[in-house]
C-alpha atoms as a PDB file:
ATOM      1  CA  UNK A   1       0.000   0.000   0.000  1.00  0.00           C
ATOM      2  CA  UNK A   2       3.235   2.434  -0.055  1.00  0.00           C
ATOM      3  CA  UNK A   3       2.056   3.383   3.885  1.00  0.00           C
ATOM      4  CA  UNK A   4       5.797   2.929   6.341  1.00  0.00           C
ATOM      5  CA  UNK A   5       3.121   1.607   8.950  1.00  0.00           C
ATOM      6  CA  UNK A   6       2.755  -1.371   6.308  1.00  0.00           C
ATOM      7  CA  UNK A   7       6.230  -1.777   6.632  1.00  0.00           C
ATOM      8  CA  UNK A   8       6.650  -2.033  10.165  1.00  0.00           C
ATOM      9  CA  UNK A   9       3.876  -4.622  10.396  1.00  0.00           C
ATOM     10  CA  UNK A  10       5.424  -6.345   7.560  1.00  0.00           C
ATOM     11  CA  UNK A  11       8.785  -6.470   9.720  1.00  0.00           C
ATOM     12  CA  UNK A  12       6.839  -8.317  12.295  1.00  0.00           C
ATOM     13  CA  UNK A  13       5.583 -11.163  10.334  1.00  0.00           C
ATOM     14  CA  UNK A  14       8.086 -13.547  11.593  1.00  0.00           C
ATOM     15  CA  UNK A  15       8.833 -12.898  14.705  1.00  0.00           C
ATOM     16  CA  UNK A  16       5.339 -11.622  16.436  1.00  0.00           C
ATOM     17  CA  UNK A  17       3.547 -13.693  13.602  1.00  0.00           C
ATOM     18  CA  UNK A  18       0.858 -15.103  16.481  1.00  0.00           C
ATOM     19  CA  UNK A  19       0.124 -11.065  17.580  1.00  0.00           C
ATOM     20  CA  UNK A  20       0.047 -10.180  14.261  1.00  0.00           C
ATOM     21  CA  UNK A  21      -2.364 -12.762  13.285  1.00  0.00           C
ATOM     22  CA  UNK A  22      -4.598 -11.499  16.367  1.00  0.00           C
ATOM     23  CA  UNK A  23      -4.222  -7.795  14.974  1.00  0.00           C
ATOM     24  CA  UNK A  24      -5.382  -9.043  11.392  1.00  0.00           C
ATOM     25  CA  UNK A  25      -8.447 -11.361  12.835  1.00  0.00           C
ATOM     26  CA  UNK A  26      -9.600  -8.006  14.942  1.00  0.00           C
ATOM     27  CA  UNK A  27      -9.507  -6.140  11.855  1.00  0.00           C
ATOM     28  CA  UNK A  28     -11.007  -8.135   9.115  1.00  0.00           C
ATOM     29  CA  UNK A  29     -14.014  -8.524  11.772  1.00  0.00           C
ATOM     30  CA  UNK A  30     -14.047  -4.640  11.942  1.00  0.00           C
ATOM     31  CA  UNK A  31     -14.040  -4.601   7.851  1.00  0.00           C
ATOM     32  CA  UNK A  32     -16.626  -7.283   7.736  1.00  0.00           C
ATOM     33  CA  UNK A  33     -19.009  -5.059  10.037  1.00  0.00           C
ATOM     34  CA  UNK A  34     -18.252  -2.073   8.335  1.00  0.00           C
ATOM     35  CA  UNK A  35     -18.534  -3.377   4.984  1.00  0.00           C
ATOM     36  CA  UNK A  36     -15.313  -1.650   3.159  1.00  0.00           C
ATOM     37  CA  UNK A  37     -11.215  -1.952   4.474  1.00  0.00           C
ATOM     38  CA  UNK A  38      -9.862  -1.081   7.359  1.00  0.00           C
ATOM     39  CA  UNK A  39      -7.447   1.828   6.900  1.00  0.00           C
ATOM     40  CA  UNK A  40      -4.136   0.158   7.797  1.00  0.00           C
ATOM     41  CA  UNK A  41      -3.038   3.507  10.084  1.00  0.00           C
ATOM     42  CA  UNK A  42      -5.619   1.544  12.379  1.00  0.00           C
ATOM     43  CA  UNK A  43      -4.270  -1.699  11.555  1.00  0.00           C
ATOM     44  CA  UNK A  44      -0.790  -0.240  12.294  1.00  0.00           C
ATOM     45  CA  UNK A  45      -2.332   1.793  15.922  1.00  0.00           C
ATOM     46  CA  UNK A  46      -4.576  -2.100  16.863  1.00  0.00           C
ATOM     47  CA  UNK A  47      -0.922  -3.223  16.814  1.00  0.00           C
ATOM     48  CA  UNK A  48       0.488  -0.848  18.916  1.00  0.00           C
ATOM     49  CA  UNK A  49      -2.464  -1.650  21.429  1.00  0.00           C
ATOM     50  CA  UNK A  50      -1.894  -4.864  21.041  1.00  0.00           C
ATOM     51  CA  UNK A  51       1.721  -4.507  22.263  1.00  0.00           C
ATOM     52  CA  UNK A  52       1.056  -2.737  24.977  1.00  0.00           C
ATOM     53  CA  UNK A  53       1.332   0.650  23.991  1.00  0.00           C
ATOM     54  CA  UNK A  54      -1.343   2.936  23.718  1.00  0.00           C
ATOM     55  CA  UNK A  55       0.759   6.093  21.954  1.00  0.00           C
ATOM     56  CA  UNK A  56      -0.719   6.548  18.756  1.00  0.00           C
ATOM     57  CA  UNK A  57       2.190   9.541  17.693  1.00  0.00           C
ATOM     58  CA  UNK A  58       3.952   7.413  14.724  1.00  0.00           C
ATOM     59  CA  UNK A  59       7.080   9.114  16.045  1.00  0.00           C
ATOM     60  CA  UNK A  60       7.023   8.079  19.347  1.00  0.00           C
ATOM     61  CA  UNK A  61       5.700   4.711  18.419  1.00  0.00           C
ATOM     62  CA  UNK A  62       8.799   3.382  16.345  1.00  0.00           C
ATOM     63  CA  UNK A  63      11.053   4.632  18.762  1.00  0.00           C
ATOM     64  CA  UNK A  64       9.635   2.349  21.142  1.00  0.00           C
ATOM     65  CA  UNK A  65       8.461  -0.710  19.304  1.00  0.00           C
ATOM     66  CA  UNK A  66      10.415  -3.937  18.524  1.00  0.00           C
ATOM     67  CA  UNK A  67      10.185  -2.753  14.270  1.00  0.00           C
ATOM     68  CA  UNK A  68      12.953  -3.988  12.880  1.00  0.00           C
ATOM     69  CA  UNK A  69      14.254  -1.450  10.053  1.00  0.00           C
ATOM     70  CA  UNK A  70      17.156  -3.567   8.916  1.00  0.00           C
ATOM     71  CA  UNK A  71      14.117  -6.598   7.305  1.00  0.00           C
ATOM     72  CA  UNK A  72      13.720  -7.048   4.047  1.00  0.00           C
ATOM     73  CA  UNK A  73      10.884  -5.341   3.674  1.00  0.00           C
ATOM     74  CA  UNK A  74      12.293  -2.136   4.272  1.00  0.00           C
ATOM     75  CA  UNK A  75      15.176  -2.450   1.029  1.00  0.00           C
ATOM     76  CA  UNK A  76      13.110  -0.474  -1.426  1.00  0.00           C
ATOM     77  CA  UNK A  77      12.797   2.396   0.621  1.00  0.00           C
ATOM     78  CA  UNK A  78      16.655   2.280   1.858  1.00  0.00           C
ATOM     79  CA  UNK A  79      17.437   2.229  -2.071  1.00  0.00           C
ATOM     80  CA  UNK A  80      14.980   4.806  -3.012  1.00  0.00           C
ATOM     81  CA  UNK A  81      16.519   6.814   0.069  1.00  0.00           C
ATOM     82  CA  UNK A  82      20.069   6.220  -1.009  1.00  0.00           C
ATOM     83  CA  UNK A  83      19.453   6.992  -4.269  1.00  0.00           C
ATOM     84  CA  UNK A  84      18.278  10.645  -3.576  1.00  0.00           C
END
């Protein structure tokens, strides 16, 4: 979706996959009930509740959660950084 909260979930598919599945669950219920997608800025802010921590400033929030910014996921955007 081109969102950096996609990426930070995405760098938590291995290693908090059984959270993450909890986070999806909760919000494909939500879609289902609402009819149309979940933005993922609230899939991105149900994980942060999920973890245990309610700040919902982006800022704050990657400074404290376990993201990891060296997976894979994250390589176009370090090239497409580099490269500018």
């Amino acid at each position: 979706t081109g969102m950096i909260e996609t990426l930070c979930l995405s760098s938590l598919a291995d290693e908090h996959a059984e959270k993450l599945a909890c986070v999806t669950n909760f919000i494909d219920c939500l879609s289902t009930l609402h009819g149309k997608p979940i933005h993922e800025k609230i899939r991105f802010k149900a994980w942060l509740l999920a973890s245990g921590q309610p700040r919902f400033d982006f800022k704050q929030a990657i400074q404290e959660a376990c993201f990891d910014f060296g997976a894979e996921c994250f390589k176009p955007l370090r090239k497409f950084v580099n490269e500018l």
